[in-house]
C-alpha atoms as a PDB file:
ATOM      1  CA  UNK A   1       4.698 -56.099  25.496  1.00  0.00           C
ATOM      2  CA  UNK A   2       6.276 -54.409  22.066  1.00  0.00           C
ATOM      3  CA  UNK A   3       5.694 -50.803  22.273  1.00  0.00           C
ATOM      4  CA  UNK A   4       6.090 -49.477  18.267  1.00  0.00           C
ATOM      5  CA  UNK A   5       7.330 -45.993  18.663  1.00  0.00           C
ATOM      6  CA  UNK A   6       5.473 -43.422  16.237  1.00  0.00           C
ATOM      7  CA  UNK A   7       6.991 -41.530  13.605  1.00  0.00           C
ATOM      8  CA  UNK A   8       7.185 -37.843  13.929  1.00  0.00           C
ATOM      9  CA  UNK A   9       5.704 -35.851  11.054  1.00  0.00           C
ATOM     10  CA  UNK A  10       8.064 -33.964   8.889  1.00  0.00           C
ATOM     11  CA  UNK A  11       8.065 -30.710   9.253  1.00  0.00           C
ATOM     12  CA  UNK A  12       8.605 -27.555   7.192  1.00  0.00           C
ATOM     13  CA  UNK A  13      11.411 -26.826   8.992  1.00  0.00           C
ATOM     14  CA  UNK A  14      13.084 -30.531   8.487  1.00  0.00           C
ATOM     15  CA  UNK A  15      12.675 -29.955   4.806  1.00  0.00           C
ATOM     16  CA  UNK A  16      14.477 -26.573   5.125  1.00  0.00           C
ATOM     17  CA  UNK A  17      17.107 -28.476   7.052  1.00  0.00           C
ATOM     18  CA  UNK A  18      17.495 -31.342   4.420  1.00  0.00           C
ATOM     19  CA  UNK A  19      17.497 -28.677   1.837  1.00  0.00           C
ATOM     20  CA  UNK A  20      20.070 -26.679   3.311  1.00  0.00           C
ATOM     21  CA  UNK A  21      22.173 -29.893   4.272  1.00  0.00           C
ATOM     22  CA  UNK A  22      21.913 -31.308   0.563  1.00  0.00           C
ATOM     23  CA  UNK A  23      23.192 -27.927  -0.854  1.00  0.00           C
ATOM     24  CA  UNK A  24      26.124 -27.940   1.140  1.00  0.00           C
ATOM     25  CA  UNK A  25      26.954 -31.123   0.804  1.00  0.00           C
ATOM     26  CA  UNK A  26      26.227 -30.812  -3.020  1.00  0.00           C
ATOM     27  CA  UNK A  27      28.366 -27.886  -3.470  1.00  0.00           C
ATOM     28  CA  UNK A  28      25.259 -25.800  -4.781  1.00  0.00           C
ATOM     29  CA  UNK A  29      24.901 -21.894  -5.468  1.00  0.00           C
ATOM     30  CA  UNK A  30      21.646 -20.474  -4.460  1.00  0.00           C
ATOM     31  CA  UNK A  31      21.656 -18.709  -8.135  1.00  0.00           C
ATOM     32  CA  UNK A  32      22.453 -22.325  -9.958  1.00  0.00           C
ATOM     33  CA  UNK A  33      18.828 -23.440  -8.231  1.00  0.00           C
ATOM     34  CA  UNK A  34      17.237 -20.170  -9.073  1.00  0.00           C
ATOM     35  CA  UNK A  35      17.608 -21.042 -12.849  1.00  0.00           C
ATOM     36  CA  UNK A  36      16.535 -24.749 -12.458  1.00  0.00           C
ATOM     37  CA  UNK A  37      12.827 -23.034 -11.449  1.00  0.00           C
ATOM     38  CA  UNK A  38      13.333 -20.097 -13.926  1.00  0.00           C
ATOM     39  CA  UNK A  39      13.203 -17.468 -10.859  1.00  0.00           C
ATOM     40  CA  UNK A  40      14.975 -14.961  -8.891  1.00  0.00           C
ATOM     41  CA  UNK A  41      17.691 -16.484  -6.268  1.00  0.00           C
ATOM     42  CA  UNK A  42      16.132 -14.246  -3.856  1.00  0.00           C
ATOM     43  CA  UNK A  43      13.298 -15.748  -4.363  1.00  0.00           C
ATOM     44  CA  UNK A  44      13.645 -18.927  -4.253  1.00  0.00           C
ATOM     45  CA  UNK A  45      16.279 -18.848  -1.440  1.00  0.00           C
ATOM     46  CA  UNK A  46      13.219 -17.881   0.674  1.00  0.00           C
ATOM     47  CA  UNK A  47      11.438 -20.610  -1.130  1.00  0.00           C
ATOM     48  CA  UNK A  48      14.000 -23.116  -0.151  1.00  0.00           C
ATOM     49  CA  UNK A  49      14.325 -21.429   3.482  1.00  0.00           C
ATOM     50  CA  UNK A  50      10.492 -21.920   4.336  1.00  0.00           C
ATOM     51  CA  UNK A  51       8.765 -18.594   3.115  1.00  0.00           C
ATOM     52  CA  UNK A  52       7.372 -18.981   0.317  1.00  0.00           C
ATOM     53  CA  UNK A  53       5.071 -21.472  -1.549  1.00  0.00           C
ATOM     54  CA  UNK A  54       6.410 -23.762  -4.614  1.00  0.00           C
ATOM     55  CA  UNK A  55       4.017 -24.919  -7.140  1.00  0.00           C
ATOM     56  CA  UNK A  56       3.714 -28.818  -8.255  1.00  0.00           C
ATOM     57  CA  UNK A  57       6.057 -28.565 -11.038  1.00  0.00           C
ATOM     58  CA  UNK A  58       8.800 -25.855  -8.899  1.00  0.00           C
ATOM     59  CA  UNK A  59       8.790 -28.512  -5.669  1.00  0.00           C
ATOM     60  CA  UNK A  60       9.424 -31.679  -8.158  1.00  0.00           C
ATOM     61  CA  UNK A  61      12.779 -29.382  -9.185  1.00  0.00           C
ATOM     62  CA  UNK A  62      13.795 -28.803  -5.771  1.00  0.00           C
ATOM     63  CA  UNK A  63      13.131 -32.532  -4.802  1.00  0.00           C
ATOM     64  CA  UNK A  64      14.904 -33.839  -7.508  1.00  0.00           C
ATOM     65  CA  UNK A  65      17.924 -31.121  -6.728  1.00  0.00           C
ATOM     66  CA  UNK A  66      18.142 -31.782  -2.815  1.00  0.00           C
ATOM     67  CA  UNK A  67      17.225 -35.412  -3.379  1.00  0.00           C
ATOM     68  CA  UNK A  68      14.103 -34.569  -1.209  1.00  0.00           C
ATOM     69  CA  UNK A  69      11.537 -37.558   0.146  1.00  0.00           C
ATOM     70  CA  UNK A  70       7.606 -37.134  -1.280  1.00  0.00           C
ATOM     71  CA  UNK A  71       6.412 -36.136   1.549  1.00  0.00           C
ATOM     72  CA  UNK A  72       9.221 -33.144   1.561  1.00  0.00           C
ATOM     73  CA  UNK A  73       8.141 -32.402  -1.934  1.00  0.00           C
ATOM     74  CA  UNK A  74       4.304 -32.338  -0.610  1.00  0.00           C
ATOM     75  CA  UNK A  75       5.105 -29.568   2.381  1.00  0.00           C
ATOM     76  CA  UNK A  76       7.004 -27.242   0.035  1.00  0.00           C
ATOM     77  CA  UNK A  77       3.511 -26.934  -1.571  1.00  0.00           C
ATOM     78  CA  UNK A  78       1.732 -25.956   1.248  1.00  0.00           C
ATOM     79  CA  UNK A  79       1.266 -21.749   2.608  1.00  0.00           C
ATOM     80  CA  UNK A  80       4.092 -21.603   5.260  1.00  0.00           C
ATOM     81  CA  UNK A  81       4.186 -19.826   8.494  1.00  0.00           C
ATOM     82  CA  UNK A  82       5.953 -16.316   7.090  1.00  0.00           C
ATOM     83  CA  UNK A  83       8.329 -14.757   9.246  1.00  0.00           C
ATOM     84  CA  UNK A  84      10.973 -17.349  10.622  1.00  0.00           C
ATOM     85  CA  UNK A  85      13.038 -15.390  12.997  1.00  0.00           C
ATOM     86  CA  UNK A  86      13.547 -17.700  16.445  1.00  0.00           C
ATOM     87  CA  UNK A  87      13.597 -14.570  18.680  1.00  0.00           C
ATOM     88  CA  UNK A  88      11.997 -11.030  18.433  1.00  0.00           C
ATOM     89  CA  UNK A  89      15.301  -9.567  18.207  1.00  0.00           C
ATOM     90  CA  UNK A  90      17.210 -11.399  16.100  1.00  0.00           C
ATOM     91  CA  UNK A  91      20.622 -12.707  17.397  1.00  0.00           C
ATOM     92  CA  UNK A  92      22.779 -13.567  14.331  1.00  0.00           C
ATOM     93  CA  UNK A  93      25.153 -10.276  13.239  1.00  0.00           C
ATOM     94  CA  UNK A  94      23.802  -9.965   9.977  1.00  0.00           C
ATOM     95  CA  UNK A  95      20.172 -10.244  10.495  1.00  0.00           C
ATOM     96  CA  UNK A  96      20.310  -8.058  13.338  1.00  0.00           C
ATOM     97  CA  UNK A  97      21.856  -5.346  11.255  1.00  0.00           C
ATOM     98  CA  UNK A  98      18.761  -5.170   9.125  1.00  0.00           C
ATOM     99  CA  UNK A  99      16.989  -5.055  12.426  1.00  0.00           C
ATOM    100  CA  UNK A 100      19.202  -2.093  13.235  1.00  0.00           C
ATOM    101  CA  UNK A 101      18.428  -0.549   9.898  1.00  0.00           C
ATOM    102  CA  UNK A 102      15.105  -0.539  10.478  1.00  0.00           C
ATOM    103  CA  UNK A 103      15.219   0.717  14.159  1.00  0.00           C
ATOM    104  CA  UNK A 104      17.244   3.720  13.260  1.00  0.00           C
ATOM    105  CA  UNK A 105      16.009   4.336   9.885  1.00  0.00           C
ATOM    106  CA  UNK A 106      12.338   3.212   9.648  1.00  0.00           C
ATOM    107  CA  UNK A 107      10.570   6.155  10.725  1.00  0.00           C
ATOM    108  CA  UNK A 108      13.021   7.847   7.788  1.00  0.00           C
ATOM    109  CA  UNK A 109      11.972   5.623   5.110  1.00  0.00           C
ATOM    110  CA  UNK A 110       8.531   6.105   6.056  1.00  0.00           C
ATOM    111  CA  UNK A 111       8.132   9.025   6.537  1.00  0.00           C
ATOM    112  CA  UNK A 112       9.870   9.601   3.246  1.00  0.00           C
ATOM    113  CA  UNK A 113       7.463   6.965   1.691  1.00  0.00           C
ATOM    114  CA  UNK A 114       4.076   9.055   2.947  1.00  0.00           C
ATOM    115  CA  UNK A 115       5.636  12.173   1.593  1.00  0.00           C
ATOM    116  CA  UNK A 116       6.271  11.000  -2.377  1.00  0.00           C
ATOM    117  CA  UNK A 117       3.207   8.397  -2.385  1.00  0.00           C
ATOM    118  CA  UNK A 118       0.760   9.577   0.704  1.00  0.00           C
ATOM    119  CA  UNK A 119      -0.989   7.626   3.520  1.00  0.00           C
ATOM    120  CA  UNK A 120      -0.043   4.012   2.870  1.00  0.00           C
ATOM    121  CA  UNK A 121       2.179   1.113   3.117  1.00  0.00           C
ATOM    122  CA  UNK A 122       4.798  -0.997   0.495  1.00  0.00           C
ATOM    123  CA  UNK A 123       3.601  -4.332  -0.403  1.00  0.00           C
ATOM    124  CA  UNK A 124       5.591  -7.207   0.800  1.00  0.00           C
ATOM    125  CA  UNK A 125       3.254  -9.681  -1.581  1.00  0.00           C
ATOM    126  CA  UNK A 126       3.325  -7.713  -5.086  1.00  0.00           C
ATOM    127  CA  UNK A 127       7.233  -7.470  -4.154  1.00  0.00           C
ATOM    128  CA  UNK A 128      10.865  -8.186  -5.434  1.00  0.00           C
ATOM    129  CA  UNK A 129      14.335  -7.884  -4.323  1.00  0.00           C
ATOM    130  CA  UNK A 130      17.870  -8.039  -5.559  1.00  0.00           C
ATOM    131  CA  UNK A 131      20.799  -8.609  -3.781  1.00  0.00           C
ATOM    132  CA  UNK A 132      24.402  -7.548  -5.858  1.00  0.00           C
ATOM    133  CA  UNK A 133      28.493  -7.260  -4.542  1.00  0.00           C
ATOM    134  CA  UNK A 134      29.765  -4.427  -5.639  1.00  0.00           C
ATOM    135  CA  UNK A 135      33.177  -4.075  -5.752  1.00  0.00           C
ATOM    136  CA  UNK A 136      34.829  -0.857  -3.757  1.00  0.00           C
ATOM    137  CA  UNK A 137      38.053  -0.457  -3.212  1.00  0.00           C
ATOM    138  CA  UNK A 138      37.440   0.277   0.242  1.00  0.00           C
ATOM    139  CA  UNK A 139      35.956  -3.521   0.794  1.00  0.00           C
ATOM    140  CA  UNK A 140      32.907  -4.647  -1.485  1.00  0.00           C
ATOM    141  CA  UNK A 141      29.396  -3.443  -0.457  1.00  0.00           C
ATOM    142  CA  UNK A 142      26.093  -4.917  -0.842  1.00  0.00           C
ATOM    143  CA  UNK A 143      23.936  -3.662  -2.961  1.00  0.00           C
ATOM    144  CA  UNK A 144      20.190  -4.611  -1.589  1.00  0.00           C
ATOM    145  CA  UNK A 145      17.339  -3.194  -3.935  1.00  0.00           C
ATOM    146  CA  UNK A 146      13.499  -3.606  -2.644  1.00  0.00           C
ATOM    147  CA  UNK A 147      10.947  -2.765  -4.832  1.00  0.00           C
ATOM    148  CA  UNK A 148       7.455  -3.210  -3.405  1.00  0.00           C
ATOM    149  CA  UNK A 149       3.880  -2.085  -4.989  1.00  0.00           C
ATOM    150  CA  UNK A 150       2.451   0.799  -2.619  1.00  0.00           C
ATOM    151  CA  UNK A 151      -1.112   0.218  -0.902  1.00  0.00           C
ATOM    152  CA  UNK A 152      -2.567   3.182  -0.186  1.00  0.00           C
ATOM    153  CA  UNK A 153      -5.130   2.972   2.731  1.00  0.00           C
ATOM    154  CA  UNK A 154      -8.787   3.611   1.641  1.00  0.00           C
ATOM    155  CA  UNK A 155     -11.923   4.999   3.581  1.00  0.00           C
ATOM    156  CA  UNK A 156     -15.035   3.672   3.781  1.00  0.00           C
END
């Protein structure tokens, strides 16, 4: 008896793997793909990463950039799972320094936030973000701006 063994569906996250494996092997900046799909590299470096949804006309780009499949083109259309983090705290050094800068300084920016705008949260939808090196003497910093539209809560 011949047993044909079934294909397992791409997933989102295989695409994000091909993607990432076809910049590096392509020699690709994250900004140099930005401009291909006339957006932010923020942006679409959480496009490319799984976050975010890419119209028709923005996945044929990235296909034909990462010399993606169809049916890789086809899931970078589709509403992703947000939030990608493997573990609740995250392990890698960098992304558990944000996670630090929220533990010791989220009550501060909120409660700063509530004081200038009043009961209410900042949009991470109606949202954008820049990401910068500046150059110190001391050792370059980042620069990270986030600029999110405030939602005030309502009553009813």
């Amino acid at each position: 008896m011949v047993s044909k063994a079934i294909a397992k569906p791409m997933t989102r996250e295989d695409v994000t793997d091909l993607i990432y494996s076809a910049k590096v092997q392509k020699g690709l900046k994250w900004a140099d793909v930005a401009k291909k799909i006339k957006l932010s590299k923020e942006w679409t470096t959480a496009a490319c990463m799984g976050q975010m949804t890419l119209t028709k006309a923005q996945a044929l780009v990235i296909g034909k950039t990462f010399d993606l499949p169809a049916e890789a083109i086809a899931l970078l259309q589709v509403v992703p799972y947000k939030g990608s983090l493997p573990t609740a705290v995250p392990t890698d050094p960098l992304i558990y320094r944000w996670y630090e800068i929220v533990n010791v300084y989220g009550t501060t920016i909120k409660e700063l936030i509530h004081e200038e705008f009043g009961d209410g949260i900042m949009s991470a939808i109606d949202f954008s973000m820049d990401i910068k090196r500046e150059p110190d003497p001391k050792g370059d910093r980042v620069n990270v701006v986030l600029s999110g539209k405030f939602l005030p809560y309502k009553s009813y």
